[in-house]
C-alpha atoms as a PDB file:
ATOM      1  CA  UNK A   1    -116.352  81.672 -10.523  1.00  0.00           C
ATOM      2  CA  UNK A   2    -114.858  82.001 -14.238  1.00  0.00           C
ATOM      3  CA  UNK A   3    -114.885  85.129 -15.863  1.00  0.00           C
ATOM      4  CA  UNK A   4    -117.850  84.653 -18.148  1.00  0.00           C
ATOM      5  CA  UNK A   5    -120.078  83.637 -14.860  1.00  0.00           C
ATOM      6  CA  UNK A   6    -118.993  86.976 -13.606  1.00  0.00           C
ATOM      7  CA  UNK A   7    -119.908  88.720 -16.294  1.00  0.00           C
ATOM      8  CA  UNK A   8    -123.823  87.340 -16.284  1.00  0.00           C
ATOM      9  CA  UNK A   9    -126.960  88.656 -14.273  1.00  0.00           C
ATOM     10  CA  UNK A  10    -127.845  91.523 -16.732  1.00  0.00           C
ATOM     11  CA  UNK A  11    -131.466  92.953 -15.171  1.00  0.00           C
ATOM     12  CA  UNK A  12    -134.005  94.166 -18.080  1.00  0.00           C
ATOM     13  CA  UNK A  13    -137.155  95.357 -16.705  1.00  0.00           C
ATOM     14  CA  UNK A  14    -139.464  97.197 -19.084  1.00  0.00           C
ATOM     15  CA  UNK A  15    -142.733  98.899 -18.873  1.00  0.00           C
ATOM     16  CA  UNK A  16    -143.506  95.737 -16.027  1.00  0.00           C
ATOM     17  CA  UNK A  17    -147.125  95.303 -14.476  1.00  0.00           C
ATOM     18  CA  UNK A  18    -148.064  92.727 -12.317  1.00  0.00           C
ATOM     19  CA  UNK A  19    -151.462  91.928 -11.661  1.00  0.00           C
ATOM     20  CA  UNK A  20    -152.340  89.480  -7.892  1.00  0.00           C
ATOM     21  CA  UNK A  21    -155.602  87.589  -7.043  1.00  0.00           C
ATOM     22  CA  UNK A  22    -158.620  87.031  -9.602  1.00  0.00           C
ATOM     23  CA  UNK A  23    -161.675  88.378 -10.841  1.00  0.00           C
ATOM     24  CA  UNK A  24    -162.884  90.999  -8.364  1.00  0.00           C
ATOM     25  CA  UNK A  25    -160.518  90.287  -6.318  1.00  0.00           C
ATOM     26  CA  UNK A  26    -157.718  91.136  -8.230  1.00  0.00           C
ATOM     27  CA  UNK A  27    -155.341  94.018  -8.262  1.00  0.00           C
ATOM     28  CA  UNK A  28    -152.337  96.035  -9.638  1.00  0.00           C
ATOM     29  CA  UNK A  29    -149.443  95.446  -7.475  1.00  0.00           C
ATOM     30  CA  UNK A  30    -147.087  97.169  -9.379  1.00  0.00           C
ATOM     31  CA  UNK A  31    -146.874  99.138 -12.445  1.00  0.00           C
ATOM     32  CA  UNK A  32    -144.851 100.461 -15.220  1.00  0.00           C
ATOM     33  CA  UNK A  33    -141.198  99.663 -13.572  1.00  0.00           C
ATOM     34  CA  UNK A  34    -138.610 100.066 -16.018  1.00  0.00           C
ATOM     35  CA  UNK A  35    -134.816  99.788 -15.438  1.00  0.00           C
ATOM     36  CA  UNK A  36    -131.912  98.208 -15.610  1.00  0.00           C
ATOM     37  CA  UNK A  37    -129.377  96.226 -13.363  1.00  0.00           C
ATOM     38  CA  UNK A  38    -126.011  95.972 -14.644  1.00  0.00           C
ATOM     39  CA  UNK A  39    -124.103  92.115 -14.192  1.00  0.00           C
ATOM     40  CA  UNK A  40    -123.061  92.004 -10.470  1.00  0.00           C
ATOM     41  CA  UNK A  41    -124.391  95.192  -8.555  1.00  0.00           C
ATOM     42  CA  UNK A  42    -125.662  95.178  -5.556  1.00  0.00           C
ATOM     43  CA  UNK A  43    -129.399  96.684  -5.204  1.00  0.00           C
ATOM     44  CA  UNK A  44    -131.569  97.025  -2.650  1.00  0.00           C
ATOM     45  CA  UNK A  45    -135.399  98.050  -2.982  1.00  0.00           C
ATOM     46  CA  UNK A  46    -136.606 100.061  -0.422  1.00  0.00           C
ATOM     47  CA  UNK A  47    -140.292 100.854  -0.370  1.00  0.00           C
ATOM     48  CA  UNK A  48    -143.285 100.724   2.113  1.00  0.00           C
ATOM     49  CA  UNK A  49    -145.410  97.600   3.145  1.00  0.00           C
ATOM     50  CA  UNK A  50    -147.262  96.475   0.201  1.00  0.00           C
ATOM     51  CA  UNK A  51    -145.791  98.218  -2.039  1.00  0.00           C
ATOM     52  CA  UNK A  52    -144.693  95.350  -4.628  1.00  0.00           C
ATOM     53  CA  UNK A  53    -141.090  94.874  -3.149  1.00  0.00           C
ATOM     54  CA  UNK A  54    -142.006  90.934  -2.867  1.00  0.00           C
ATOM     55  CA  UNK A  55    -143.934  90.522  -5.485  1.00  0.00           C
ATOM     56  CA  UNK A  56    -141.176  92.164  -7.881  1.00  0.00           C
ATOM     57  CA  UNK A  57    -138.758  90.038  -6.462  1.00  0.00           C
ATOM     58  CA  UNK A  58    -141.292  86.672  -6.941  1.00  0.00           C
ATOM     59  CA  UNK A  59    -141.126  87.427 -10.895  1.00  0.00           C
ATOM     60  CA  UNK A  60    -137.997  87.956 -11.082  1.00  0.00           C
ATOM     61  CA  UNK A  61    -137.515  84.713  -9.178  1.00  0.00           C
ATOM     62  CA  UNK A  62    -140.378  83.155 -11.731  1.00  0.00           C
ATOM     63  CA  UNK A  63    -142.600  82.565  -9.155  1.00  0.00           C
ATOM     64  CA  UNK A  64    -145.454  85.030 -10.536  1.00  0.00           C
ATOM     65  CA  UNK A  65    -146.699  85.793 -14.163  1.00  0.00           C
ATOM     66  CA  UNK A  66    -146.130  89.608 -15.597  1.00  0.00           C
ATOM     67  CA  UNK A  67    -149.135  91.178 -16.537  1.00  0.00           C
ATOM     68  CA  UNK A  68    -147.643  93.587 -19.123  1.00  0.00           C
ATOM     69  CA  UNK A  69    -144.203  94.631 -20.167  1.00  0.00           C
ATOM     70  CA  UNK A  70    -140.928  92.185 -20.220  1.00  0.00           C
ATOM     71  CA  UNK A  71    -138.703  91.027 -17.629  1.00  0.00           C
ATOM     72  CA  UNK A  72    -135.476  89.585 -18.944  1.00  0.00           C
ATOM     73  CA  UNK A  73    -132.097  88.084 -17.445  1.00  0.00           C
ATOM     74  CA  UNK A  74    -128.622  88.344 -19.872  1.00  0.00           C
ATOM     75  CA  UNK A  75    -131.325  88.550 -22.840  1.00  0.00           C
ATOM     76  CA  UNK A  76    -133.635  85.720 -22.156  1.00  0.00           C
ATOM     77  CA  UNK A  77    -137.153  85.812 -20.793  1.00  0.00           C
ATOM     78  CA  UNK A  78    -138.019  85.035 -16.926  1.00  0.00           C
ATOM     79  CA  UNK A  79    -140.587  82.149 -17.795  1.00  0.00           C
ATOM     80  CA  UNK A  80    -140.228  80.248 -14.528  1.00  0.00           C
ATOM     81  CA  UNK A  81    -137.870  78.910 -11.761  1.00  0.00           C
ATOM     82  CA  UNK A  82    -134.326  78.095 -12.296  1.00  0.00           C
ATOM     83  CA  UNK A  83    -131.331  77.832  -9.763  1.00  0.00           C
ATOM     84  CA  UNK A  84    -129.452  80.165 -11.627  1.00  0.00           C
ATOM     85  CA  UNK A  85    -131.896  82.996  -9.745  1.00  0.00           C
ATOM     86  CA  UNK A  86    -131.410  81.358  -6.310  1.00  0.00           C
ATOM     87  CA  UNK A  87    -134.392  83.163  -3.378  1.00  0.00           C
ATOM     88  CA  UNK A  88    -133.348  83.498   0.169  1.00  0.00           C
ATOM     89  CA  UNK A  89    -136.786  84.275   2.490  1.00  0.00           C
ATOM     90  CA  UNK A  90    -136.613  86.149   5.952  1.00  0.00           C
ATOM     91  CA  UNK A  91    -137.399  82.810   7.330  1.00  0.00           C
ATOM     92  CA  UNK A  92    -135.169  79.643   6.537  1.00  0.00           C
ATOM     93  CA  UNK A  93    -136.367  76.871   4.523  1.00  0.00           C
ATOM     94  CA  UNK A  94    -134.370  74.299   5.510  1.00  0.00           C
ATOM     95  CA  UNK A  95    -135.120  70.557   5.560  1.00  0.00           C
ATOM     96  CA  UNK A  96    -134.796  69.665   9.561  1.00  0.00           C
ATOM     97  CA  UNK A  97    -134.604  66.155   8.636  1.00  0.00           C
ATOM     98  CA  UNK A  98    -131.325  66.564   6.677  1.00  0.00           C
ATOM     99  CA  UNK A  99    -127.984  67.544   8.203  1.00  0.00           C
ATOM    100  CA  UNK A 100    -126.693  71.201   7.460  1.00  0.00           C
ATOM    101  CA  UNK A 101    -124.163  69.475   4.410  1.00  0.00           C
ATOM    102  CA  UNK A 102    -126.868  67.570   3.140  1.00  0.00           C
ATOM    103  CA  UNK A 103    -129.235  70.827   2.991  1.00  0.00           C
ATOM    104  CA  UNK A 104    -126.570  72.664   1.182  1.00  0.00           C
ATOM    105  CA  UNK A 105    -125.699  69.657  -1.068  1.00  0.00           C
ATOM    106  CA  UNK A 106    -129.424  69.127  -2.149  1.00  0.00           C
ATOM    107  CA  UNK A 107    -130.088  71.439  -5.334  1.00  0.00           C
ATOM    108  CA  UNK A 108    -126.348  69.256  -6.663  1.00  0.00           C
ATOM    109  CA  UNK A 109    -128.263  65.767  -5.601  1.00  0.00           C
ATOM    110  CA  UNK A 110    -131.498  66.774  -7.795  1.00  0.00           C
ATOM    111  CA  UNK A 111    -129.077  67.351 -10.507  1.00  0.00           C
ATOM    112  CA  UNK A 112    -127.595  64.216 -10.065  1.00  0.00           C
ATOM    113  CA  UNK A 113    -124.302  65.502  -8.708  1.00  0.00           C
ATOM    114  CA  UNK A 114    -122.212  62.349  -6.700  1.00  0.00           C
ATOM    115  CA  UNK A 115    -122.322  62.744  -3.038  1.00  0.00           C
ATOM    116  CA  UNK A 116    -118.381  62.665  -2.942  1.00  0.00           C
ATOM    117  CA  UNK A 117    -118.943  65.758  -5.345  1.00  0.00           C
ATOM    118  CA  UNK A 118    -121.772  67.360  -4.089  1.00  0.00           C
ATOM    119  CA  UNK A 119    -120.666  67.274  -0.432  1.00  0.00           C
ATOM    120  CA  UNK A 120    -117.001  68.813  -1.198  1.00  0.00           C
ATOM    121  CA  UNK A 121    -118.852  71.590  -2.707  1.00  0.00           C
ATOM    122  CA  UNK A 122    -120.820  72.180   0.246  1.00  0.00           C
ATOM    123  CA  UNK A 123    -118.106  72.099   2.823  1.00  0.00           C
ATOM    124  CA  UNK A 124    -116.289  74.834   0.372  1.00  0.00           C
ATOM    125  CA  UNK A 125    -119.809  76.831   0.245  1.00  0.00           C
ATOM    126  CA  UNK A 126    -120.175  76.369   4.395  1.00  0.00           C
ATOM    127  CA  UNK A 127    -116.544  77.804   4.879  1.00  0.00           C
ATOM    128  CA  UNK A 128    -117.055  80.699   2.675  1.00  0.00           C
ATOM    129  CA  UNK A 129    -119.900  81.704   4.971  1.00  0.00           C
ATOM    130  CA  UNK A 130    -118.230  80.680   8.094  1.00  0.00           C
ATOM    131  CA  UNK A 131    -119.536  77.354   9.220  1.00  0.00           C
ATOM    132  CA  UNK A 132    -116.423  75.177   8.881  1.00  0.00           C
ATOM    133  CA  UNK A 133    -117.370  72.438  11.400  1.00  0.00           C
ATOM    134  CA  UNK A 134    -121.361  72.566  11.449  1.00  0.00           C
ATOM    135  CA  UNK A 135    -121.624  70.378   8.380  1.00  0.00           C
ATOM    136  CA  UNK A 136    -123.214  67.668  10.530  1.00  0.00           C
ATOM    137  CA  UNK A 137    -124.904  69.242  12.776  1.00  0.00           C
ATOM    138  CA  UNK A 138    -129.110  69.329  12.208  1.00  0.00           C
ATOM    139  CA  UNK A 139    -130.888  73.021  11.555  1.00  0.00           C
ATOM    140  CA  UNK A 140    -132.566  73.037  14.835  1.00  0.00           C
ATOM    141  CA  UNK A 141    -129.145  73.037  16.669  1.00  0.00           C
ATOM    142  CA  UNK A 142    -128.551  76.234  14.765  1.00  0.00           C
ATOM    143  CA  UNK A 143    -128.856  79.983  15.742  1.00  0.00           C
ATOM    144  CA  UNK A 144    -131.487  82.110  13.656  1.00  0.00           C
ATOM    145  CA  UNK A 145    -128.180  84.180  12.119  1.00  0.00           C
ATOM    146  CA  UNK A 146    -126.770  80.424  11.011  1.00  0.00           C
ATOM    147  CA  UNK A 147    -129.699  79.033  10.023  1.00  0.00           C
ATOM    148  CA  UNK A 148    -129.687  82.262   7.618  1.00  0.00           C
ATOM    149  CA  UNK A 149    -126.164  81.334   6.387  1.00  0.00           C
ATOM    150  CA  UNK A 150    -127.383  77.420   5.251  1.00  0.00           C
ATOM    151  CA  UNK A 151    -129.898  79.365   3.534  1.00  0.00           C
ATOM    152  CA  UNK A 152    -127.677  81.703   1.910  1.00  0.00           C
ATOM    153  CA  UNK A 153    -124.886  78.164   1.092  1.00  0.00           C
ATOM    154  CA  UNK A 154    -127.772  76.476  -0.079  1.00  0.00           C
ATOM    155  CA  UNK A 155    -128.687  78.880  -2.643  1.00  0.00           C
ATOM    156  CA  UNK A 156    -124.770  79.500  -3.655  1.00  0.00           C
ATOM    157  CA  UNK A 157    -123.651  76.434  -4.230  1.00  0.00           C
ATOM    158  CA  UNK A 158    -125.608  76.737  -7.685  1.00  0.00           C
ATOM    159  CA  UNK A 159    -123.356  79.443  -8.730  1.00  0.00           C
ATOM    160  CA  UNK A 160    -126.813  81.739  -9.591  1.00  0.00           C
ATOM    161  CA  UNK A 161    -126.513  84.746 -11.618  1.00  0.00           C
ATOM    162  CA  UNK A 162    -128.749  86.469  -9.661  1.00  0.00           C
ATOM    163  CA  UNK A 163    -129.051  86.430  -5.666  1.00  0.00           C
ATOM    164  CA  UNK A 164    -132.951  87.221  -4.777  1.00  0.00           C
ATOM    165  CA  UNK A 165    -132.952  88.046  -1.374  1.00  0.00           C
ATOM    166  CA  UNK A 166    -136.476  88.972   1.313  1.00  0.00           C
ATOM    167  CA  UNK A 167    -135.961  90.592   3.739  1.00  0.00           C
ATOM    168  CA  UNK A 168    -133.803  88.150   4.821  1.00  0.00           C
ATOM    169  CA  UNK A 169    -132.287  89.014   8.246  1.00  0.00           C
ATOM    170  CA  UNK A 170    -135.691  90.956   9.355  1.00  0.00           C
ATOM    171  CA  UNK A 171    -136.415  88.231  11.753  1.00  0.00           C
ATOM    172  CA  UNK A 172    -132.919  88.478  13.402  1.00  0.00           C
ATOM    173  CA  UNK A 173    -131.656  90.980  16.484  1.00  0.00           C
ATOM    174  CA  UNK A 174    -129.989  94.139  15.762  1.00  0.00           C
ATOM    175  CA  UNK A 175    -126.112  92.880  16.009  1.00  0.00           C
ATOM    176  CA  UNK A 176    -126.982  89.560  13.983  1.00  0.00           C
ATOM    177  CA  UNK A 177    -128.110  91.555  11.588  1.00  0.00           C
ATOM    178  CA  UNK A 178    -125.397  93.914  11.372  1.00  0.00           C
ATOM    179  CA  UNK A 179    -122.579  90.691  11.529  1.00  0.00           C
ATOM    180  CA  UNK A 180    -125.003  88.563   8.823  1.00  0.00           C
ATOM    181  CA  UNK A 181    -124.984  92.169   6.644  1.00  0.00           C
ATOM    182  CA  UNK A 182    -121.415  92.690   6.811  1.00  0.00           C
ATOM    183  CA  UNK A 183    -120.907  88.790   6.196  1.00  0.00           C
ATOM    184  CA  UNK A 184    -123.371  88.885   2.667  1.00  0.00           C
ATOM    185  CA  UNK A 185    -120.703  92.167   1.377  1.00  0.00           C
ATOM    186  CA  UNK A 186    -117.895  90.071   2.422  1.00  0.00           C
ATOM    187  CA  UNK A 187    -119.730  87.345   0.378  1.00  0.00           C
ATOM    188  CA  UNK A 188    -120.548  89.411  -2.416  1.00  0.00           C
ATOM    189  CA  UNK A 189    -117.081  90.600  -3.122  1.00  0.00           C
ATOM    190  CA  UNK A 190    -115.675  87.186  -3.337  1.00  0.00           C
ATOM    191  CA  UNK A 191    -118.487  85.907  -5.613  1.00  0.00           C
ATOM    192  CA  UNK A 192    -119.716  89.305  -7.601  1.00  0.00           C
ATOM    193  CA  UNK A 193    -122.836  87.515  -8.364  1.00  0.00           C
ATOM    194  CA  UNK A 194    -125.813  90.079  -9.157  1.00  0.00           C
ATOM    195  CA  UNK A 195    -127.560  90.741  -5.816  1.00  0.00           C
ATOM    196  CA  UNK A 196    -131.214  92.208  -5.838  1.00  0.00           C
ATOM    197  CA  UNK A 197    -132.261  92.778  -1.843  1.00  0.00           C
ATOM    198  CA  UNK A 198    -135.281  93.900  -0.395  1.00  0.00           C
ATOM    199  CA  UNK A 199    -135.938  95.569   2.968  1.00  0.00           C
ATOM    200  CA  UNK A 200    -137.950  98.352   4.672  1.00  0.00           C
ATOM    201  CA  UNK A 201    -134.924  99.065   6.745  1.00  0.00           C
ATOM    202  CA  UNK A 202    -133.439 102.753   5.013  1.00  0.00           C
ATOM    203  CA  UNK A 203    -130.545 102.189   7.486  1.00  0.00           C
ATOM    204  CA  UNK A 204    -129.751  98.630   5.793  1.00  0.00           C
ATOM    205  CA  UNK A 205    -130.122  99.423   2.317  1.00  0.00           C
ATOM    206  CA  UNK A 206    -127.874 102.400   2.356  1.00  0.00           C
ATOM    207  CA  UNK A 207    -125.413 100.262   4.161  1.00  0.00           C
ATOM    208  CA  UNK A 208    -125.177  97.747   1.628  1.00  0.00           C
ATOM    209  CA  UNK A 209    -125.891  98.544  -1.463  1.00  0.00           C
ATOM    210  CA  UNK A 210    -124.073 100.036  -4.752  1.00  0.00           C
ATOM    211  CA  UNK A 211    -127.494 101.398  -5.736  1.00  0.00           C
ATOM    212  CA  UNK A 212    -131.075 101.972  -4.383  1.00  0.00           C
ATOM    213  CA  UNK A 213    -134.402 101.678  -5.988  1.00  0.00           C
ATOM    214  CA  UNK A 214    -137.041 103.445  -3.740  1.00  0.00           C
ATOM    215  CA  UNK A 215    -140.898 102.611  -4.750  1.00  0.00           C
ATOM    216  CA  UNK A 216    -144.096 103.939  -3.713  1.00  0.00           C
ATOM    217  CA  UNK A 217    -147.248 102.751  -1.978  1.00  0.00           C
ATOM    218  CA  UNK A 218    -149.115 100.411  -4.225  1.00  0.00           C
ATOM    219  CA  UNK A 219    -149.578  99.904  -7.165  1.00  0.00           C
ATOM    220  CA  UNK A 220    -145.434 100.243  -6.774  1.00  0.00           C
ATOM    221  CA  UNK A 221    -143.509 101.914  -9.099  1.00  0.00           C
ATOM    222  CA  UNK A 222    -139.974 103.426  -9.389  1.00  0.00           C
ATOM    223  CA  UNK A 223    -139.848 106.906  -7.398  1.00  0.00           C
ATOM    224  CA  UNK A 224    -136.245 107.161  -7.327  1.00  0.00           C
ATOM    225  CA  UNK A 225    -132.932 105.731  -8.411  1.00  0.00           C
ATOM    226  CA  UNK A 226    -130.116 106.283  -6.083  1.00  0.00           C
ATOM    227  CA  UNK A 227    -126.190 105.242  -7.328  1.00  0.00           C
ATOM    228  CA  UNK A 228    -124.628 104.895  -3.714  1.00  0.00           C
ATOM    229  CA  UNK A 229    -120.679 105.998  -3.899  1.00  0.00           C
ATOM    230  CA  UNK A 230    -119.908 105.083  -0.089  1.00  0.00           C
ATOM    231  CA  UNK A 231    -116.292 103.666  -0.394  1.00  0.00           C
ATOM    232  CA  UNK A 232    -116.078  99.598  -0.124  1.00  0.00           C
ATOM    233  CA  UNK A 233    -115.072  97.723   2.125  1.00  0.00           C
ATOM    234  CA  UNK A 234    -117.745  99.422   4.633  1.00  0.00           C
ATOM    235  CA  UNK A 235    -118.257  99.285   8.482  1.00  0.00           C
ATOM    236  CA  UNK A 236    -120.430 100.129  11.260  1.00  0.00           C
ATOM    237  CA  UNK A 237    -118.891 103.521  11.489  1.00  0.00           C
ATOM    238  CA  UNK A 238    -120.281 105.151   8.076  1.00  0.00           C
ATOM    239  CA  UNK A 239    -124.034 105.260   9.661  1.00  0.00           C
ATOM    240  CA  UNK A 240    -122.601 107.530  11.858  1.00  0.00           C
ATOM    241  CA  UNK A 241    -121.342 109.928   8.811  1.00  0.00           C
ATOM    242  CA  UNK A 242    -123.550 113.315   7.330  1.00  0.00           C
ATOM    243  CA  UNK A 243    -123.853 112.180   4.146  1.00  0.00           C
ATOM    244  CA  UNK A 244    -125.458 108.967   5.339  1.00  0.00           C
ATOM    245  CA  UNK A 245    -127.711 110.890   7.439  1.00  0.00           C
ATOM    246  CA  UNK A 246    -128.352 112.926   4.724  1.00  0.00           C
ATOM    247  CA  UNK A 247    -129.605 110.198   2.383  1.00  0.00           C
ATOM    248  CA  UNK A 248    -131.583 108.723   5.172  1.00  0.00           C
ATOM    249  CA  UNK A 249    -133.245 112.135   5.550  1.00  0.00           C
ATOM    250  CA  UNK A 250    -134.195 112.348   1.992  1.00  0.00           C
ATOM    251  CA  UNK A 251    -135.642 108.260   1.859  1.00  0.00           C
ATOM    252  CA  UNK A 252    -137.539 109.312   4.398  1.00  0.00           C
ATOM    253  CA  UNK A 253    -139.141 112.064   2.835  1.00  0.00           C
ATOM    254  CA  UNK A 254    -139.741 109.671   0.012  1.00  0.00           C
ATOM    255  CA  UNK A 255    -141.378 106.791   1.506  1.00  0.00           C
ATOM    256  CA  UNK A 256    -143.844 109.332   3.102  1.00  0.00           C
ATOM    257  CA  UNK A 257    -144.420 110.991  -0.173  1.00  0.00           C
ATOM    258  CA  UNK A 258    -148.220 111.039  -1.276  1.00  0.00           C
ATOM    259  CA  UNK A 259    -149.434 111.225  -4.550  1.00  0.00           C
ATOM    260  CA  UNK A 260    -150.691 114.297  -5.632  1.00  0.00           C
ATOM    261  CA  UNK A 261    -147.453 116.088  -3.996  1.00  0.00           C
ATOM    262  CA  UNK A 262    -144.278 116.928  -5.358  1.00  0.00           C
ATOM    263  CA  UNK A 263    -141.487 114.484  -4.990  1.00  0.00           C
ATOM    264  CA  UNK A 264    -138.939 115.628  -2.513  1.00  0.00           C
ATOM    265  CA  UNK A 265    -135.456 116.610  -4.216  1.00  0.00           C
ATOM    266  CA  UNK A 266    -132.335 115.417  -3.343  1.00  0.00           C
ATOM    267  CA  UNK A 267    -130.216 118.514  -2.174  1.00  0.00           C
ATOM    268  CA  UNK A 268    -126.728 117.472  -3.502  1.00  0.00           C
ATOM    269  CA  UNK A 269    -124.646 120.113  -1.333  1.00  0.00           C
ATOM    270  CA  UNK A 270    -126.953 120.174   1.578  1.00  0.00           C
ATOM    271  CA  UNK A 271    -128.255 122.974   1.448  1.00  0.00           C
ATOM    272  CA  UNK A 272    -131.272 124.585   2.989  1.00  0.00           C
ATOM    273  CA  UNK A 273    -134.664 123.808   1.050  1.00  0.00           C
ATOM    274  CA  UNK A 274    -134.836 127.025  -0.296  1.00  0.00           C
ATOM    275  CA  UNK A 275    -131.890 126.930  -2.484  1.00  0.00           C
ATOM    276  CA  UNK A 276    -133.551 125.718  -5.879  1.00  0.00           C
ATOM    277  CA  UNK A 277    -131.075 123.411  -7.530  1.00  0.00           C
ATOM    278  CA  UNK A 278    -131.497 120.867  -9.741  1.00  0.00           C
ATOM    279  CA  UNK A 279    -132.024 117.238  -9.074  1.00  0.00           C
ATOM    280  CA  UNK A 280    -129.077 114.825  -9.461  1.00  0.00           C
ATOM    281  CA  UNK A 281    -128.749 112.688 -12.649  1.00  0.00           C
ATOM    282  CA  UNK A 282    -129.152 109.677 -11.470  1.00  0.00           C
END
């Protein structure tokens, strides 16, 4: 990736409201979210079920139509699909009738990309995630935790500014998820592309990300923006450490946070509850 590439994936969200369903039917899913994402950090958005975690992460994909406010990528408007904002779902989309190069290789063939071409650039993509060798095999002779990696080559081989991810390894067992989370940071720092992640796992989004945005129960909006200092590379061992436990502590408090009550604070020096300090600046 060139410099410039590296340097695209600005986020601008401002005063954003989306709106799901019709007449009647319809309702506010989230409402008033307003940040910003600098070019290639890694965020995570943590929230409760039906919350708007998915649905944020559908505009931004240009799936689904804002209702009010702007969403914006390096300056330009999100007005619909493109493979520079490449989705990954919990559960692979992968065309079983094509072999594991060919499902990498498709978004190049649709562009009209020569197989010679398109097919080098996949086996480069599959080695970066660490399927050297499985090029011709078929998805269905895959593990859940590789099907997850075509998925993940698929979308990367279009160089994307942004990397929308859903949940993506929720479906998988506890160490395949810790290997295929430790895999997308070893990923990420090769690449730098702009990586927006959602889970309900607190214990996964502290793990991985530079920063966390923490939203309430519906209609969702931003309760809390956490910068995330953890030194990089990371391992298994730092959700073991106090301050991790401490920030777990605290996103729990949040997510069971009820309107009409005080958010909790974030005690910066650990302290008991009753020493009255001020809230970071986040």
């Amino acid at each position: 990736m060139s410099i410039d590439q590296a340097m695209q994936g600005r986020i601008d969200i401002r005063q954003l409201s989306i709106r799901l369903g019709d007449g009647r039917t319809a309702f506010e899913a989230v409402q008033g979210l307003d940040c910003q994402i600098e070019a290639g950090q890694f965020v995570c958005i943590l929230g409760p079920s039906g919350c708007g975690k998915s649905t944020l992460l559908g505009a931004l994909a240009g799936h689904l139509q804002t209702c009010t406010g702007t969403l914006s990528v390096d300056g330009a408007k999100v007005s619909g699909p493109s493979p520079q904002r490449g989705m990954v779902f919990q559960h692979h989309t992968l065309f079983p009738w094509r072999t594991v190069r060919d499902n990498v290789a498709f978004g190049l063939k649709m562009r009209g990309i020569g197989k010679t071409e398109r097919h080098q650039a996949a086996d480069e993509i599959l080695a970066l995630v660490g399927l050297e060798g499985f090029a011709e095999r078929w998805p269905d002779q895959l593990s859940g935790g590789m099907q997850q990696r075509v998925e993940i080559a698929r979308v990367l081989i279009n160089r994307p500014r942004l990397l929308l991810m859903d949940e993506p390894f929720g479906a998988l067992d506890a160490l395949t998820r810790l290997n295929m989370q430790e895999l997308l940071l070893d990923i990420w720092t090769r690449i730098r592309t702009t990586v927006v992640f959602v889970t309900h796992d607190i214990d996964e989004a502290l793990f991985l990300a530079d920063r966390l945005l923490v939203m309430s129960s519906r209609p969702g909006r931003i309760i809390e923006d956490l910068r995330l200092d953890f030194a990089r590379p990371r391992a298994s061992e730092l959700v073991t450490s106090h301050e991790f436990s401490r920030l777990k502590r605290h996103c729990l408090e949040l997510l069971r946070h009820e309107d009409g009550r005080q958010l909790p604070r974030l005690n910066p020096l650990g302290l008991p509850p009753e020493n009255k300090l001020p809230r970071f600046a986040l």
